[in-house]
Protein backbone atom coordinates (compact mmCIF):
# COMPACT_ATOMS: atom_id res chain seq x y z
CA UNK A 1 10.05 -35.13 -28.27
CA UNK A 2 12.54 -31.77 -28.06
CA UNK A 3 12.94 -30.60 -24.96
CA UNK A 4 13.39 -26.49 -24.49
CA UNK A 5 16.71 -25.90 -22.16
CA UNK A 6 15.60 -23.89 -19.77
CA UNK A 7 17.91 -20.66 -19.83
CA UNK A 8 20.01 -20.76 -16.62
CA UNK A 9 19.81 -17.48 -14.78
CA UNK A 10 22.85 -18.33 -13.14
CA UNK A 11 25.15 -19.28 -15.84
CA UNK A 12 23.77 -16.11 -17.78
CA UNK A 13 25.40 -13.54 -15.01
CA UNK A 14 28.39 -15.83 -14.79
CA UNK A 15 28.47 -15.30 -18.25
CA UNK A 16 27.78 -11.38 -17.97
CA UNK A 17 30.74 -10.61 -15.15
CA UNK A 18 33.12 -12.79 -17.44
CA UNK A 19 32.39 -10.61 -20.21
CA UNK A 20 32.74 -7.55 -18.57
CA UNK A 21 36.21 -8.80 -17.02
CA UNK A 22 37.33 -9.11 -20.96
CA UNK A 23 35.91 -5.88 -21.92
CA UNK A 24 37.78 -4.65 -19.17
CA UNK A 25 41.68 -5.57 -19.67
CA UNK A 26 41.03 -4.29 -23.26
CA UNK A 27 40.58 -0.83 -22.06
CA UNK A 28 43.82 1.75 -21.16
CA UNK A 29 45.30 1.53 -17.99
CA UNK A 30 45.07 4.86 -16.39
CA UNK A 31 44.76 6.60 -12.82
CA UNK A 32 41.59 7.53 -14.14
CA UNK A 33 39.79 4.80 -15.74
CA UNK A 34 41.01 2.37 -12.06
CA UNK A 35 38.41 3.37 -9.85
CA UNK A 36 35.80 2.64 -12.83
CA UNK A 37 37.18 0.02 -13.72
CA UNK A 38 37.05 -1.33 -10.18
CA UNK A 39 33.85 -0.43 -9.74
CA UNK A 40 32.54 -2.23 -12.85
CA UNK A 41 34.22 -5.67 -12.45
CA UNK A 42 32.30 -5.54 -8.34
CA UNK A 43 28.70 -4.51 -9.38
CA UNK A 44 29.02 -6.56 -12.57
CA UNK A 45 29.94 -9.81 -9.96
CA UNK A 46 27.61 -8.75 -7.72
CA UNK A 47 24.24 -9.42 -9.88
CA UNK A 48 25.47 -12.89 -10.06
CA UNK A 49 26.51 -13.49 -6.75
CA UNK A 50 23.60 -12.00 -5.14
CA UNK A 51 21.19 -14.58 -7.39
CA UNK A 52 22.87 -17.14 -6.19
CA UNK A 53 22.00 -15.90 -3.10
CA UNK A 54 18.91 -15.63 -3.61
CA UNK A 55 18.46 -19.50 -4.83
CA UNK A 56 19.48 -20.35 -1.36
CA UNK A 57 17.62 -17.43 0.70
CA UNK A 58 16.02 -18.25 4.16
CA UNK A 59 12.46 -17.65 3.13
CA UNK A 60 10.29 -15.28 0.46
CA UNK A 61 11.18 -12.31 1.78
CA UNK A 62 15.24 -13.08 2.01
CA UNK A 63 14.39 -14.26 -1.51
CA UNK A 64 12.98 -10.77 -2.49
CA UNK A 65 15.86 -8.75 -0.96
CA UNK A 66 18.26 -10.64 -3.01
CA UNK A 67 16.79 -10.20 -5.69
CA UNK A 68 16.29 -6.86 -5.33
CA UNK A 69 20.20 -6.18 -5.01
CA UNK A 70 20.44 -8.52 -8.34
CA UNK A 71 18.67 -5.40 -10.25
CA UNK A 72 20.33 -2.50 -8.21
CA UNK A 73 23.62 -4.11 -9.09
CA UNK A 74 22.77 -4.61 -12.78
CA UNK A 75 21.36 -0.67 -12.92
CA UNK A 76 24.56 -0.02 -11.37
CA UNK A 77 26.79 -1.47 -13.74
CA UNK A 78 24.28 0.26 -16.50
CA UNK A 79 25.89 3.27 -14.86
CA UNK A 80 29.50 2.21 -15.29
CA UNK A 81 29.13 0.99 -18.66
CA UNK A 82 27.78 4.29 -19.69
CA UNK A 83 30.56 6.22 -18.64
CA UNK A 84 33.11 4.34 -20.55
CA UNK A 85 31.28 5.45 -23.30
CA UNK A 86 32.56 9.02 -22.56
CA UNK A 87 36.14 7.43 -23.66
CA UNK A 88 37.13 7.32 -26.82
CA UNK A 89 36.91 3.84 -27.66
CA UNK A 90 37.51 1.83 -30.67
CA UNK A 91 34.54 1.49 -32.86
CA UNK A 92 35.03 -2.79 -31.79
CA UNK A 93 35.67 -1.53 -28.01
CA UNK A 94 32.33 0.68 -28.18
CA UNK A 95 30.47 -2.20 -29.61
CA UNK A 96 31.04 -4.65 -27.05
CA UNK A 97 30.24 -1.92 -24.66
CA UNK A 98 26.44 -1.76 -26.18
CA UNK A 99 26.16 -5.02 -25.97
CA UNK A 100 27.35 -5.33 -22.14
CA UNK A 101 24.89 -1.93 -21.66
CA UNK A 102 21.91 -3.91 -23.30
CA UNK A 103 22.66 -7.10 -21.15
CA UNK A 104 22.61 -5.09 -18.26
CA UNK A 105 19.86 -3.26 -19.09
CA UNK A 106 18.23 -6.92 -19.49
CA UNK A 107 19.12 -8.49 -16.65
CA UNK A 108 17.49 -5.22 -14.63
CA UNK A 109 14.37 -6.05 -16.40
CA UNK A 110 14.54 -9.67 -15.51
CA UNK A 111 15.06 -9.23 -11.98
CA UNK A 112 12.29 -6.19 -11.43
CA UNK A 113 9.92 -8.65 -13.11
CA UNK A 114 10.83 -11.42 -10.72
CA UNK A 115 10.29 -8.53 -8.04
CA UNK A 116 6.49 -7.78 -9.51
CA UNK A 117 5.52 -11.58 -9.73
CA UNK A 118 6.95 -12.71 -6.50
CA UNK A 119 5.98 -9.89 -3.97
């Protein structure tokens, strides 16, 4: 009998913010891109760290809340991504930045439809 791994939620954002930390020290350094930058590594972290969170909430509705800040984070860093794509990046450099958009974009979806079926 083949057992299906069950896709780990948890190791998939690890996954995600490590990602987006690579993506990151590929770009230019600039006084312009830092705050972005910055701002992209935290919400990116923050979808990952708040479902872990979540795992360990209080009750349903602690549960909820977390998992509610998973998918603000994740539209967040939907956000961020989407302004790098105002740079002009490499055609590899834009690339990787569809495919960290599309994760995100993902991950939002997971996390509102953990939203509908829970509450």
């Amino acid at each position: 009998m083949i057992e299906k791994k069950k896709y780990d939620l948890e190791e998939r954002t690890f996954k995600f913010a490590k990602n987006v930390r690579k993506f990151v020290q590929q770009l230019p350094h600039s006084i312009l891109l830092r705050d972005d930058i910055s701002q992209l590594i935290r919400s990116s972290g923050s979808i990952g760290a708040n479902y872990i969170e979540a795992n360990e909430s209080l009750g349903k509705k602690d549960f909820v809340i977390r998992i509610k800040i998973c998918r603000k984070e994740a539209k967040e860093t939907v956000y961020w991504l989407k302004l790098f794509a105002e740079q002009k990046l490499s055609q590899s450099m834009e690339g990787e930045r569809i495919l960290l958009e599309n994760e995100a974009i993902q991950l939002m979806h997971i996390f509102g439809a953990i939203v509908s079926k829970v509450s």
